[in-house]
N, C-alpha and C. Protein backbone atom coordinates (compact mmCIF):
# COMPACT_ATOMS: atom_id res chain seq x y z
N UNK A 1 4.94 60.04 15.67
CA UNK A 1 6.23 59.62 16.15
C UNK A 1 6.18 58.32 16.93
N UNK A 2 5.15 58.10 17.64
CA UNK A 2 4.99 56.50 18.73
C UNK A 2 5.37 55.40 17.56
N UNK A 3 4.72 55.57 16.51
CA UNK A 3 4.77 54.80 15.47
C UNK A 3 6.11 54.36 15.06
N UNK A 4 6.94 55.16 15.05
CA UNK A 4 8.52 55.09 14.75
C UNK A 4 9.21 54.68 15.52
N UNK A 5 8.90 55.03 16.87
CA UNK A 5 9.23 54.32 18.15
C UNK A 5 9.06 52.93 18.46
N UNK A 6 8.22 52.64 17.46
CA UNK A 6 7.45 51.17 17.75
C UNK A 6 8.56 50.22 16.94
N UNK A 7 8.29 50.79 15.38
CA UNK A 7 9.52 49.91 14.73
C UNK A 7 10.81 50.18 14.51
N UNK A 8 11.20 51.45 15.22
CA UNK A 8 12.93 50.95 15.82
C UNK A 8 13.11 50.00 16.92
N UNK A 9 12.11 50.05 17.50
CA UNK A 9 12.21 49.00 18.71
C UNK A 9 12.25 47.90 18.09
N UNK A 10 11.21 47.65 17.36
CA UNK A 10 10.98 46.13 16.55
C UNK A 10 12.75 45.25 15.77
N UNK A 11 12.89 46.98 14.94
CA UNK A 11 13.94 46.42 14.26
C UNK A 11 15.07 46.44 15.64
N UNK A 12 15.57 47.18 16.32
CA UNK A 12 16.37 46.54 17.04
C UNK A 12 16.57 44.87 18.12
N UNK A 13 15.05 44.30 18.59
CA UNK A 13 15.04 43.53 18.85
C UNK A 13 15.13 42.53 18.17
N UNK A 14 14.85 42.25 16.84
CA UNK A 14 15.10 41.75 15.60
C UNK A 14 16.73 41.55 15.71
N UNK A 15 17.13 42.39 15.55
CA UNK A 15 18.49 42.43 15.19
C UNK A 15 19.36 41.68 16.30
N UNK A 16 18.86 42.41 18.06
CA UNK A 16 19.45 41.54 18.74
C UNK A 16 19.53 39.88 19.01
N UNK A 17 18.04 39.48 18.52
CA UNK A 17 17.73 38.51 19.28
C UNK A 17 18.92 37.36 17.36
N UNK A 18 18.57 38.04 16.84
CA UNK A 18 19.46 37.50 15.14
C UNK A 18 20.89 37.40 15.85
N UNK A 19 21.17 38.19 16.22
CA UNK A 19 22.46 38.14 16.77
C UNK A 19 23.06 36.92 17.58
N UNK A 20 22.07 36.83 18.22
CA UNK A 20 22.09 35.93 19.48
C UNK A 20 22.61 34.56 19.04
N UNK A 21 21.18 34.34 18.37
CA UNK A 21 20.87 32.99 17.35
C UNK A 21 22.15 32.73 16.87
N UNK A 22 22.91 33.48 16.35
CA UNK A 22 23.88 33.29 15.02
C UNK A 22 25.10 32.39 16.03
N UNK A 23 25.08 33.43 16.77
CA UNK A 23 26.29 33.13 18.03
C UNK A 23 26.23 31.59 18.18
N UNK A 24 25.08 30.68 18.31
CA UNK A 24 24.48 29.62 18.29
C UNK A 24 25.42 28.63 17.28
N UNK A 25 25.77 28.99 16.57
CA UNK A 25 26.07 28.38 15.26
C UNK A 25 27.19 27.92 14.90
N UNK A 26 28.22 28.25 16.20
CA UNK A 26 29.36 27.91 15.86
C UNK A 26 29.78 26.94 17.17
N UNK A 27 28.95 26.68 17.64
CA UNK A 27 28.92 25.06 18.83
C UNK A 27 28.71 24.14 17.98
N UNK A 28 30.07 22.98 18.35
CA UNK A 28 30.29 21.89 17.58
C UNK A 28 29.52 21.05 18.28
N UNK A 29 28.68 19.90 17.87
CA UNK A 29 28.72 19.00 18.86
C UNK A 29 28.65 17.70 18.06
N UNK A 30 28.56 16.51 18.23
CA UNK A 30 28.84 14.91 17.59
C UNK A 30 27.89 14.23 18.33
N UNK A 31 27.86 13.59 17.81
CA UNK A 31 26.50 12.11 18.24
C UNK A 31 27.46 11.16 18.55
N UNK A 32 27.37 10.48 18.95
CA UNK A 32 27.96 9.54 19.80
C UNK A 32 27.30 8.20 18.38
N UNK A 33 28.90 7.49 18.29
CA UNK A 33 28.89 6.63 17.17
C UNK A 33 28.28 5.41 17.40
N UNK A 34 26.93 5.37 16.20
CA UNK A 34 26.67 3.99 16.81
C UNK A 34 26.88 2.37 16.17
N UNK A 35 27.37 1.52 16.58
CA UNK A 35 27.40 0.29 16.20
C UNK A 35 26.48 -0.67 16.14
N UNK A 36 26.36 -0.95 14.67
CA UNK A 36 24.94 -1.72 14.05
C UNK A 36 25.20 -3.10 14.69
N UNK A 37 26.27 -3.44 15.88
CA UNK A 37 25.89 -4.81 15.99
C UNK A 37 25.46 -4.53 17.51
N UNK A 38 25.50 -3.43 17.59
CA UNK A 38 24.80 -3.39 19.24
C UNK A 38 23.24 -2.64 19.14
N UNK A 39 22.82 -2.62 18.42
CA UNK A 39 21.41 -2.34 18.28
C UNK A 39 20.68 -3.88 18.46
N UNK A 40 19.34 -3.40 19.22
CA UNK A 40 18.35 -4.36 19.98
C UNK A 40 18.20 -5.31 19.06
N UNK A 41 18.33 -6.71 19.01
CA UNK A 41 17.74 -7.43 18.02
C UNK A 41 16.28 -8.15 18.70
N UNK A 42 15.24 -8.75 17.51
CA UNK A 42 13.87 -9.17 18.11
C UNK A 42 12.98 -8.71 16.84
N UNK A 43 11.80 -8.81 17.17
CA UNK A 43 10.57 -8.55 16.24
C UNK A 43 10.65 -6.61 16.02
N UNK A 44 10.55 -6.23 15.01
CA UNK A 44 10.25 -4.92 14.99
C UNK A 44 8.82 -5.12 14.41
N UNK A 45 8.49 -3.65 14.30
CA UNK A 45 7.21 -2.85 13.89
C UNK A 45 6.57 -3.78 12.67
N UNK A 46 7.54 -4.07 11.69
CA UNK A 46 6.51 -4.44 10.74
C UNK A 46 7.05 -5.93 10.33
N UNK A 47 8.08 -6.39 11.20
CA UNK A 47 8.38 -7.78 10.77
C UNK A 47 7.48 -8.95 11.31
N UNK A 48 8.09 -10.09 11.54
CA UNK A 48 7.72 -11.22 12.05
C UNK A 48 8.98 -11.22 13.39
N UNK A 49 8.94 -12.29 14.02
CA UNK A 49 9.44 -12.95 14.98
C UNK A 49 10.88 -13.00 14.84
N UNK A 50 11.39 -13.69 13.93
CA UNK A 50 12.82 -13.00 13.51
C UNK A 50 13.31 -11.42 13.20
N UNK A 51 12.58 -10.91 13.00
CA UNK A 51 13.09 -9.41 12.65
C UNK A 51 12.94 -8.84 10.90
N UNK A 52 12.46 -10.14 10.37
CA UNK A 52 13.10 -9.94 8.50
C UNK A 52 11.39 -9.68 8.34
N UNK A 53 11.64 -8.62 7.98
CA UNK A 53 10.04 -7.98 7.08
C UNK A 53 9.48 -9.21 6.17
N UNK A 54 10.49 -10.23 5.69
CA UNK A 54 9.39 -10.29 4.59
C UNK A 54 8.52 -12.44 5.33
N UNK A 55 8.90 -12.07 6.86
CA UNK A 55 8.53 -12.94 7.55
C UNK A 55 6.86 -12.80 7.88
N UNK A 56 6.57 -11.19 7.56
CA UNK A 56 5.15 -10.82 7.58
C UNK A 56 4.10 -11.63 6.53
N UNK A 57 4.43 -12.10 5.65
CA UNK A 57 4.11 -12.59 4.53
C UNK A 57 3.98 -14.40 4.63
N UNK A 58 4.67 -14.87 5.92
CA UNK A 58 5.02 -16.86 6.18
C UNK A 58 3.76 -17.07 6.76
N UNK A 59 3.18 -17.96 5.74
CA UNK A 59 1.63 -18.82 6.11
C UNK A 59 2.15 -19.29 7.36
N UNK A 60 1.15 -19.05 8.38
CA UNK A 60 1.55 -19.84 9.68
C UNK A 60 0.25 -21.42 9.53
N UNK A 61 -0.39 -21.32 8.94
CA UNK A 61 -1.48 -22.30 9.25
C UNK A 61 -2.58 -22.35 8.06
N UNK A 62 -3.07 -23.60 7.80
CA UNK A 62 -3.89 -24.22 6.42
C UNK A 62 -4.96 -23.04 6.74
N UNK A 63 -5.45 -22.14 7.23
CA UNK A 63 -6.22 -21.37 6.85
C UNK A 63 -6.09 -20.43 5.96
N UNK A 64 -4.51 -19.49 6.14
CA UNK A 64 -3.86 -18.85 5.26
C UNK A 64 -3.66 -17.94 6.11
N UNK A 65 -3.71 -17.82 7.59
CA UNK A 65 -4.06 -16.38 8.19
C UNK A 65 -2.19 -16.58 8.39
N UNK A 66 -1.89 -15.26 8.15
CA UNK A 66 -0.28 -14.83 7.54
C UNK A 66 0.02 -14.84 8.87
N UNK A 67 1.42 -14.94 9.51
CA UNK A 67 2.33 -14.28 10.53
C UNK A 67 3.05 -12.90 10.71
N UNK A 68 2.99 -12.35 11.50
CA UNK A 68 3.37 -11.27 10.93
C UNK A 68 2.30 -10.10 11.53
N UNK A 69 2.25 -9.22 10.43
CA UNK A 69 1.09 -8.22 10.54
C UNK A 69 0.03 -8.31 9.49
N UNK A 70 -0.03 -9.24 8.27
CA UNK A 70 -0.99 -9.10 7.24
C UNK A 70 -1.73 -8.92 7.81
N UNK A 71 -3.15 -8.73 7.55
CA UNK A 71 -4.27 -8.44 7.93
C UNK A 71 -5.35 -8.97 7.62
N UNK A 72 -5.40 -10.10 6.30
CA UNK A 72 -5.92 -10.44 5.46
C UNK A 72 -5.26 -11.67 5.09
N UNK A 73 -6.43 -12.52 4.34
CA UNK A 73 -6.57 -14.35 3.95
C UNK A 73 -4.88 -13.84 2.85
N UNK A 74 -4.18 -14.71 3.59
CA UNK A 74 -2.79 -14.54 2.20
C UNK A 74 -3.18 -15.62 1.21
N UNK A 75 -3.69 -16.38 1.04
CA UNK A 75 -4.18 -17.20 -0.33
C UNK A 75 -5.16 -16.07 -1.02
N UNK A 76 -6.65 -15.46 -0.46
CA UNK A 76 -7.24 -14.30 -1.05
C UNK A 76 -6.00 -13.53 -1.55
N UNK A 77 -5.18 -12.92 -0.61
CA UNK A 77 -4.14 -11.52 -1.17
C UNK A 77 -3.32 -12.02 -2.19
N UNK A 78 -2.65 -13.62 -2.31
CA UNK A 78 -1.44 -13.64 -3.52
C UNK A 78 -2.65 -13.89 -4.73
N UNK A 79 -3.19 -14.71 -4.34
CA UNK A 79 -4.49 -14.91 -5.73
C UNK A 79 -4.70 -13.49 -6.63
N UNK A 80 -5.33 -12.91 -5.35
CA UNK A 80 -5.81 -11.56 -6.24
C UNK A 80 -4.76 -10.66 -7.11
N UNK A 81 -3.34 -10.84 -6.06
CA UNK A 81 -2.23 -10.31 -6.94
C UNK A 81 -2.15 -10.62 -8.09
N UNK A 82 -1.96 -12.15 -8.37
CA UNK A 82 -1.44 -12.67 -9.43
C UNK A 82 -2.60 -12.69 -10.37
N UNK A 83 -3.95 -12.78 -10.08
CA UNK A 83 -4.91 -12.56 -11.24
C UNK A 83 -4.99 -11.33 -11.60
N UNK A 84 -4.55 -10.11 -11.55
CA UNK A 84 -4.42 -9.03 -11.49
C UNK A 84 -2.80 -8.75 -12.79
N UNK A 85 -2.15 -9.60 -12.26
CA UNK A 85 -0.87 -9.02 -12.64
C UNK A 85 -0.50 -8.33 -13.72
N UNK A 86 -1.44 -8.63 -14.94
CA UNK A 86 -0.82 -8.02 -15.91
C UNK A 86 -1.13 -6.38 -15.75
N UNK A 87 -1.88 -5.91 -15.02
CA UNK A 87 -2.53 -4.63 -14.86
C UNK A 87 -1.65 -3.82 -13.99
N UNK A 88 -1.87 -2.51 -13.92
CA UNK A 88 -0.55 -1.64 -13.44
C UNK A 88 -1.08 -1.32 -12.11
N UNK A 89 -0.48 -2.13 -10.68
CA UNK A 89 -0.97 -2.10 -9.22
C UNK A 89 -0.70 -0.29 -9.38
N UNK A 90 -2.14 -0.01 -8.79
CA UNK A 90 -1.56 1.96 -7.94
C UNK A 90 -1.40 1.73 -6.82
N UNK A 91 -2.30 0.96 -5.89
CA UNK A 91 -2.24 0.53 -4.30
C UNK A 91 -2.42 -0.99 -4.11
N UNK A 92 -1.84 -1.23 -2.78
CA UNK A 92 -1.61 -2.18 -2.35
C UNK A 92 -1.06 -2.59 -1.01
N UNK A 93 -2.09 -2.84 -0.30
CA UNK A 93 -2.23 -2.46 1.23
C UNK A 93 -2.58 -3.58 1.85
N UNK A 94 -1.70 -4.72 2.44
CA UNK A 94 -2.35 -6.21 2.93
C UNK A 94 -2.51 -6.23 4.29
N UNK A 95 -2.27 -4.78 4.99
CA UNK A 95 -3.37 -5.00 6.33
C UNK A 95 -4.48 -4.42 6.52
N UNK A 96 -4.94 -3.74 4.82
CA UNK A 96 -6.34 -3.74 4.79
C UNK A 96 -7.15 -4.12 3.67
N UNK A 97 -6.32 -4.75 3.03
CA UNK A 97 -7.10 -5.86 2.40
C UNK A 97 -7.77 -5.25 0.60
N UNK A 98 -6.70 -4.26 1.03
CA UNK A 98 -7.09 -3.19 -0.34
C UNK A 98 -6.22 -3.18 -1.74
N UNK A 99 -6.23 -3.73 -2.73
CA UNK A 99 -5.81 -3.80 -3.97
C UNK A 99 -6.48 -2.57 -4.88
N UNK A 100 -5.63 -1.99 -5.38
CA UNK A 100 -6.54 -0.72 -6.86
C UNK A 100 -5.20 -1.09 -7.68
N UNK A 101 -5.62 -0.54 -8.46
CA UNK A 101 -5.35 -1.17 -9.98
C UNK A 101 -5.31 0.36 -10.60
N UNK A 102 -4.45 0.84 -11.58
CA UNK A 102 -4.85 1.99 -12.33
C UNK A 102 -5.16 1.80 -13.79
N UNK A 103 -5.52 2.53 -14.71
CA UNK A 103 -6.33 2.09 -16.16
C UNK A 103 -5.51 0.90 -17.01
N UNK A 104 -5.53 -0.27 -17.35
CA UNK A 104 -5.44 -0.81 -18.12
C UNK A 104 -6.26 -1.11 -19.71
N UNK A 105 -5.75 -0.62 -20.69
CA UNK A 105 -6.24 -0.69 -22.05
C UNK A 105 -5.47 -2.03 -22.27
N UNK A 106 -6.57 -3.29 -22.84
CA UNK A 106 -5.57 -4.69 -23.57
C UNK A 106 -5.49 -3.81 -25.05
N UNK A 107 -4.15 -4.63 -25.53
CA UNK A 107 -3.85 -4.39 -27.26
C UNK A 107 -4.84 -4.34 -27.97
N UNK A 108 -5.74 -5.66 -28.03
CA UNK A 108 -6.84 -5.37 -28.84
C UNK A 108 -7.97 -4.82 -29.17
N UNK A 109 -7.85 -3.94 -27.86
CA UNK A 109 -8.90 -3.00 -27.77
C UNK A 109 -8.81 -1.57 -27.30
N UNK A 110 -7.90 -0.42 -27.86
CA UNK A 110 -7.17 -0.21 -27.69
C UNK A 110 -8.25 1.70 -27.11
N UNK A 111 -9.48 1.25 -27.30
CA UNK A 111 -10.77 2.12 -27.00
C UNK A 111 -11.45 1.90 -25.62
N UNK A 112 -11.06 0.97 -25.00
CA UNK A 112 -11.51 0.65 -23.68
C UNK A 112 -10.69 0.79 -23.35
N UNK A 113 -11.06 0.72 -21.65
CA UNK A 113 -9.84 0.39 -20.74
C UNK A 113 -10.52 0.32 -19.21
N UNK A 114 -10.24 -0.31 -18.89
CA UNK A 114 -10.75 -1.16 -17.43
C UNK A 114 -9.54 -0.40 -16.13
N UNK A 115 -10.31 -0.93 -14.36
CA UNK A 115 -9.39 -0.69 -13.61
C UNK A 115 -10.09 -1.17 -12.48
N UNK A 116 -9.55 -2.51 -11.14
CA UNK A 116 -9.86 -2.75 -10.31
C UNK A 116 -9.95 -2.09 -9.08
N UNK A 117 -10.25 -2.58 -8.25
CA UNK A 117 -10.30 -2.24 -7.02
C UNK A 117 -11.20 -3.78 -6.47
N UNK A 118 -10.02 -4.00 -5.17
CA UNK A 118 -10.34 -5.30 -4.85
C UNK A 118 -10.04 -5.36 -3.02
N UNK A 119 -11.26 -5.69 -2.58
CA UNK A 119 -11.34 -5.97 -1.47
C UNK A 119 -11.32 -7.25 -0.68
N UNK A 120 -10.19 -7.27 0.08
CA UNK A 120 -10.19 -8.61 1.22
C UNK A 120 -10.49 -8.11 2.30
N UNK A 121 -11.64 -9.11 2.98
CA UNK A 121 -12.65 -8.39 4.06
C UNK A 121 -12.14 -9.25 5.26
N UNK A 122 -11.56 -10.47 4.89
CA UNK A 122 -11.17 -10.78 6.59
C UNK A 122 -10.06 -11.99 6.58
N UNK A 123 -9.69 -12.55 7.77
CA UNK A 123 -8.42 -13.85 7.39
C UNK A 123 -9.41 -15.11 6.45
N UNK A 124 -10.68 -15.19 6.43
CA UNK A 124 -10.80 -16.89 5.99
C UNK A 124 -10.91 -16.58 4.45
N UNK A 125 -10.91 -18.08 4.25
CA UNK A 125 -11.08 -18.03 2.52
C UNK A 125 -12.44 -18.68 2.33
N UNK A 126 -13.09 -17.50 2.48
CA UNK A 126 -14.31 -17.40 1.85
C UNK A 126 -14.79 -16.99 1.09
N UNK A 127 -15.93 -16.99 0.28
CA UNK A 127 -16.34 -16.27 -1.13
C UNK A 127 -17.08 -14.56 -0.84
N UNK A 128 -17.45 -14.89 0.23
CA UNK A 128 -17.84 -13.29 1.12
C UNK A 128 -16.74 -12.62 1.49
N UNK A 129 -15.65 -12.95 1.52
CA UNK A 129 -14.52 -12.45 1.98
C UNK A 129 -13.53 -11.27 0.93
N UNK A 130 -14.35 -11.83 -0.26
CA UNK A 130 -13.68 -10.80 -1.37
C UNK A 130 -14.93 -10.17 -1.88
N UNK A 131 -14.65 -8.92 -2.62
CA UNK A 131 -15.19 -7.96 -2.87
C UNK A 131 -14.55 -7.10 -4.08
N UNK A 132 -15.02 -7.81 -5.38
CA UNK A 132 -14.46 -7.16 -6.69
C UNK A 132 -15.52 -5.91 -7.35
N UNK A 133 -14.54 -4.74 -7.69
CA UNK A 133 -15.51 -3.69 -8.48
C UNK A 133 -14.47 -3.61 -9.35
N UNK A 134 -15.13 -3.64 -10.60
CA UNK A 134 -14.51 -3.28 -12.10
C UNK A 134 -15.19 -1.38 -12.97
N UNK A 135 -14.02 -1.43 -13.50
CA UNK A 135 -14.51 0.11 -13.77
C UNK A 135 -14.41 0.01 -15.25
N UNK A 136 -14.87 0.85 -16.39
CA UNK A 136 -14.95 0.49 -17.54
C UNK A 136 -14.96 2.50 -18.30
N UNK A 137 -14.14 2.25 -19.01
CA UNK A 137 -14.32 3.77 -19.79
C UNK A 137 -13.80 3.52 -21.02
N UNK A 138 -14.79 4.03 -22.08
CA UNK A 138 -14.92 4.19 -23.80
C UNK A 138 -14.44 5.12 -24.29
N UNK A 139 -13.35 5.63 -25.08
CA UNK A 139 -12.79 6.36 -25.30
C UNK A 139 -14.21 7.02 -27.04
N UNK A 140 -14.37 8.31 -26.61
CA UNK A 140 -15.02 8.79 -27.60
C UNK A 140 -14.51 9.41 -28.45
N UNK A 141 -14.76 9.77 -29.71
CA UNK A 141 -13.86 10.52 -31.20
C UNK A 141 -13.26 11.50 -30.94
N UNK A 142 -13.51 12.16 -29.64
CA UNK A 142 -13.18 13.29 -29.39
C UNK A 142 -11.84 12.76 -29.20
N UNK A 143 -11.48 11.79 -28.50
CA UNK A 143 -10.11 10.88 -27.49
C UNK A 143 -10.44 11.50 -26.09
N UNK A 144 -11.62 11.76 -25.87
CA UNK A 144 -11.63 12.13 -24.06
C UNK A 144 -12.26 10.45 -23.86
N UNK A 145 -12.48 10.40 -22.64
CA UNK A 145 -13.02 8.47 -21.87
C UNK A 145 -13.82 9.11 -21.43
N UNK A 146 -14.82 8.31 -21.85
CA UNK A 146 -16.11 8.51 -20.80
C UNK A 146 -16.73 6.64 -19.79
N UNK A 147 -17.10 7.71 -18.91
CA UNK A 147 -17.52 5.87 -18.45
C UNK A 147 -18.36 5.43 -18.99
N UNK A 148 -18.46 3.75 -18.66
CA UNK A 148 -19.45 3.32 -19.16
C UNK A 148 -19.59 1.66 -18.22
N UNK A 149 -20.38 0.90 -17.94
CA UNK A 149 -20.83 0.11 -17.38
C UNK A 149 -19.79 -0.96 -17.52
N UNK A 150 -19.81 -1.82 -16.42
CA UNK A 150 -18.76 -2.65 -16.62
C UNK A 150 -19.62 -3.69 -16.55
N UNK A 151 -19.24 -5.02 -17.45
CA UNK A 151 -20.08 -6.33 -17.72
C UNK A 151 -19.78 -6.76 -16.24
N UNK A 152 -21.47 -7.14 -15.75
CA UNK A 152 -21.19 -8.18 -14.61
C UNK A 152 -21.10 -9.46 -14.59
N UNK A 153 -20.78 -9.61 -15.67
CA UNK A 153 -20.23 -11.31 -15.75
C UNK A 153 -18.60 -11.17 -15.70
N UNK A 154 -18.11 -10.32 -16.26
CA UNK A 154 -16.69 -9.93 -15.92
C UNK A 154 -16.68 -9.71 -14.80
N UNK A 155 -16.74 -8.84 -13.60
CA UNK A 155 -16.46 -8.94 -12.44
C UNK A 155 -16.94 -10.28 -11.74
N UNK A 156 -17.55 -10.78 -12.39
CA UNK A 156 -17.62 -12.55 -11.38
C UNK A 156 -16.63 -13.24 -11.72
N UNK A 157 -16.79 -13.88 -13.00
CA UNK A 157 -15.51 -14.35 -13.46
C UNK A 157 -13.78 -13.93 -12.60
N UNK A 158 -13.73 -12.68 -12.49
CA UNK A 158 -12.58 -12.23 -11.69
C UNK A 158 -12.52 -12.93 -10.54
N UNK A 159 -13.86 -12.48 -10.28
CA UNK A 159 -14.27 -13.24 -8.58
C UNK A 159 -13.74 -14.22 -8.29
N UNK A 160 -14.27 -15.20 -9.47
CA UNK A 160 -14.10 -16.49 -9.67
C UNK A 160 -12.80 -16.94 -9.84
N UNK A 161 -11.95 -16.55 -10.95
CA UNK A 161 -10.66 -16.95 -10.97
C UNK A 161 -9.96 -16.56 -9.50
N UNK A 162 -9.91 -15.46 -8.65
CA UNK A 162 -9.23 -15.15 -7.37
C UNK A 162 -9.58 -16.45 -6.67
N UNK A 163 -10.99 -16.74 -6.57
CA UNK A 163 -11.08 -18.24 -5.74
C UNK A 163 -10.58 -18.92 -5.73
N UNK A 164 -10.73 -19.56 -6.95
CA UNK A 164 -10.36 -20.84 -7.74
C UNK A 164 -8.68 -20.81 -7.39
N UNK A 165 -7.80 -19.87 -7.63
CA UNK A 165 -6.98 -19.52 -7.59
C UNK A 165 -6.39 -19.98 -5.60
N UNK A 166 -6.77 -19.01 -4.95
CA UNK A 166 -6.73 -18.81 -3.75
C UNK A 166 -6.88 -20.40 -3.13
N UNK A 167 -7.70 -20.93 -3.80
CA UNK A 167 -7.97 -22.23 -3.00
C UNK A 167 -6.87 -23.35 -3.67
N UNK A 168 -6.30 -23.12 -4.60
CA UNK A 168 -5.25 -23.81 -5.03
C UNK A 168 -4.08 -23.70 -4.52
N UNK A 169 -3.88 -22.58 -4.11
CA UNK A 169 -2.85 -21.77 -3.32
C UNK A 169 -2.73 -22.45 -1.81
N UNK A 170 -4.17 -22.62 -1.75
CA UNK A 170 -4.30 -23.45 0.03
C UNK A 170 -4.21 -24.86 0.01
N UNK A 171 -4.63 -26.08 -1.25
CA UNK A 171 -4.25 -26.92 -1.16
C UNK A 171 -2.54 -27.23 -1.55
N UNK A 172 -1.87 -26.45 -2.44
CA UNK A 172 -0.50 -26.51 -2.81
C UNK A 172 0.25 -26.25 -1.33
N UNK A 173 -0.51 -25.63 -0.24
CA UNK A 173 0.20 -25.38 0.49
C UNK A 173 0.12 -26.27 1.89
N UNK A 174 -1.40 -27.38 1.72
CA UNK A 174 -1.30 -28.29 2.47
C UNK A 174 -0.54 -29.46 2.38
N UNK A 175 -0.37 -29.60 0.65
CA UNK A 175 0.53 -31.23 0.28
C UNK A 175 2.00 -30.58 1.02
N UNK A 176 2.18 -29.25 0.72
CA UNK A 176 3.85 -29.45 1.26
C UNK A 176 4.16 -29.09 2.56
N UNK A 177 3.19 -29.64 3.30
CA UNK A 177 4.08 -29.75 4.78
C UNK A 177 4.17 -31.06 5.30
């Protein structure tokens, strides 16, 4: 019998405290209306100095080191974008300097298929500063991919065009000031 005693108790406190709650439910209350021209203006969290996010991204200086919050050489980061581009971005993270890439198969080869991952290691534009790994998988008769080695003359070449690239990016951006 204690036992029974235990969960009528249970279920009645159940029930009261449900009760209670519910009662809860029919208090109106309103937020107090707010007007978007009286909110704080200034730098937020992820902008620049004006307030406009995409101020994070304005070369402040011939080195390339961004304004803002980038984190990373913005001649390295648009380079690598744009040598990249035809490939399908999965991530892309410019205050840590992290580019991935997900499988790209080209037309003419329609049995491979490649996928980056690209590292920017700090603000200068240096050749130590990037960090390319290429991934490579062969599609077998079965149609499953298996990996397989990726040419290291292809990942230099990449290397290479991001430079080449990046540093064009920094002189185009010294003639126009």
């Amino acid at each position: 019998m204690p036992n029974n005693t235990k969960i009528t108790t249970a279920i009645i406190a159940i029930a009261v405290i449900s009760t209670a709650l519910t009662a809860c439910g029919n208090i109106k209350t309103t937020a107090p209306e707010v007007n978007p021209t009286d909110m704080p203006k200034g730098p937020g969290l992820l902008s620049g100095e004006s307030g406009n996010l995409l101020d994070a991204f304005k070369r402040d200086n011939a080195e390339g080191q961004a304004g803002g919050n980038i984190g990373v050489n913005i001649f390295l980061w648009r380079a690598s974008l744009e040598s990249i581009s035809f490939m399908p971005i999965q991530q892309a993270d410019s205050n840590g300097g992290v580019i991935a890439t997900d499988w790209y198969s080209a037309p003419e080869a329609p049995s491979e298929r490649v996928r980056a991952n690209i590292l920017i290691l700090g603000k200068s534009l240096r050749p130590d500063a990037l960090k390319v790994n290429l991934f490579k998988q062969t599609k077998a008769s079965d149609g499953k991919w298996a990996d397989a080695p990726a040419n290291p003359a292809t990942t230099r070449a990449l290397e290479d065009a991001i430079l080449t690239k990046a540093r064009a990016l920094r002189v185009q951006s010294l003639s126009t000031k």
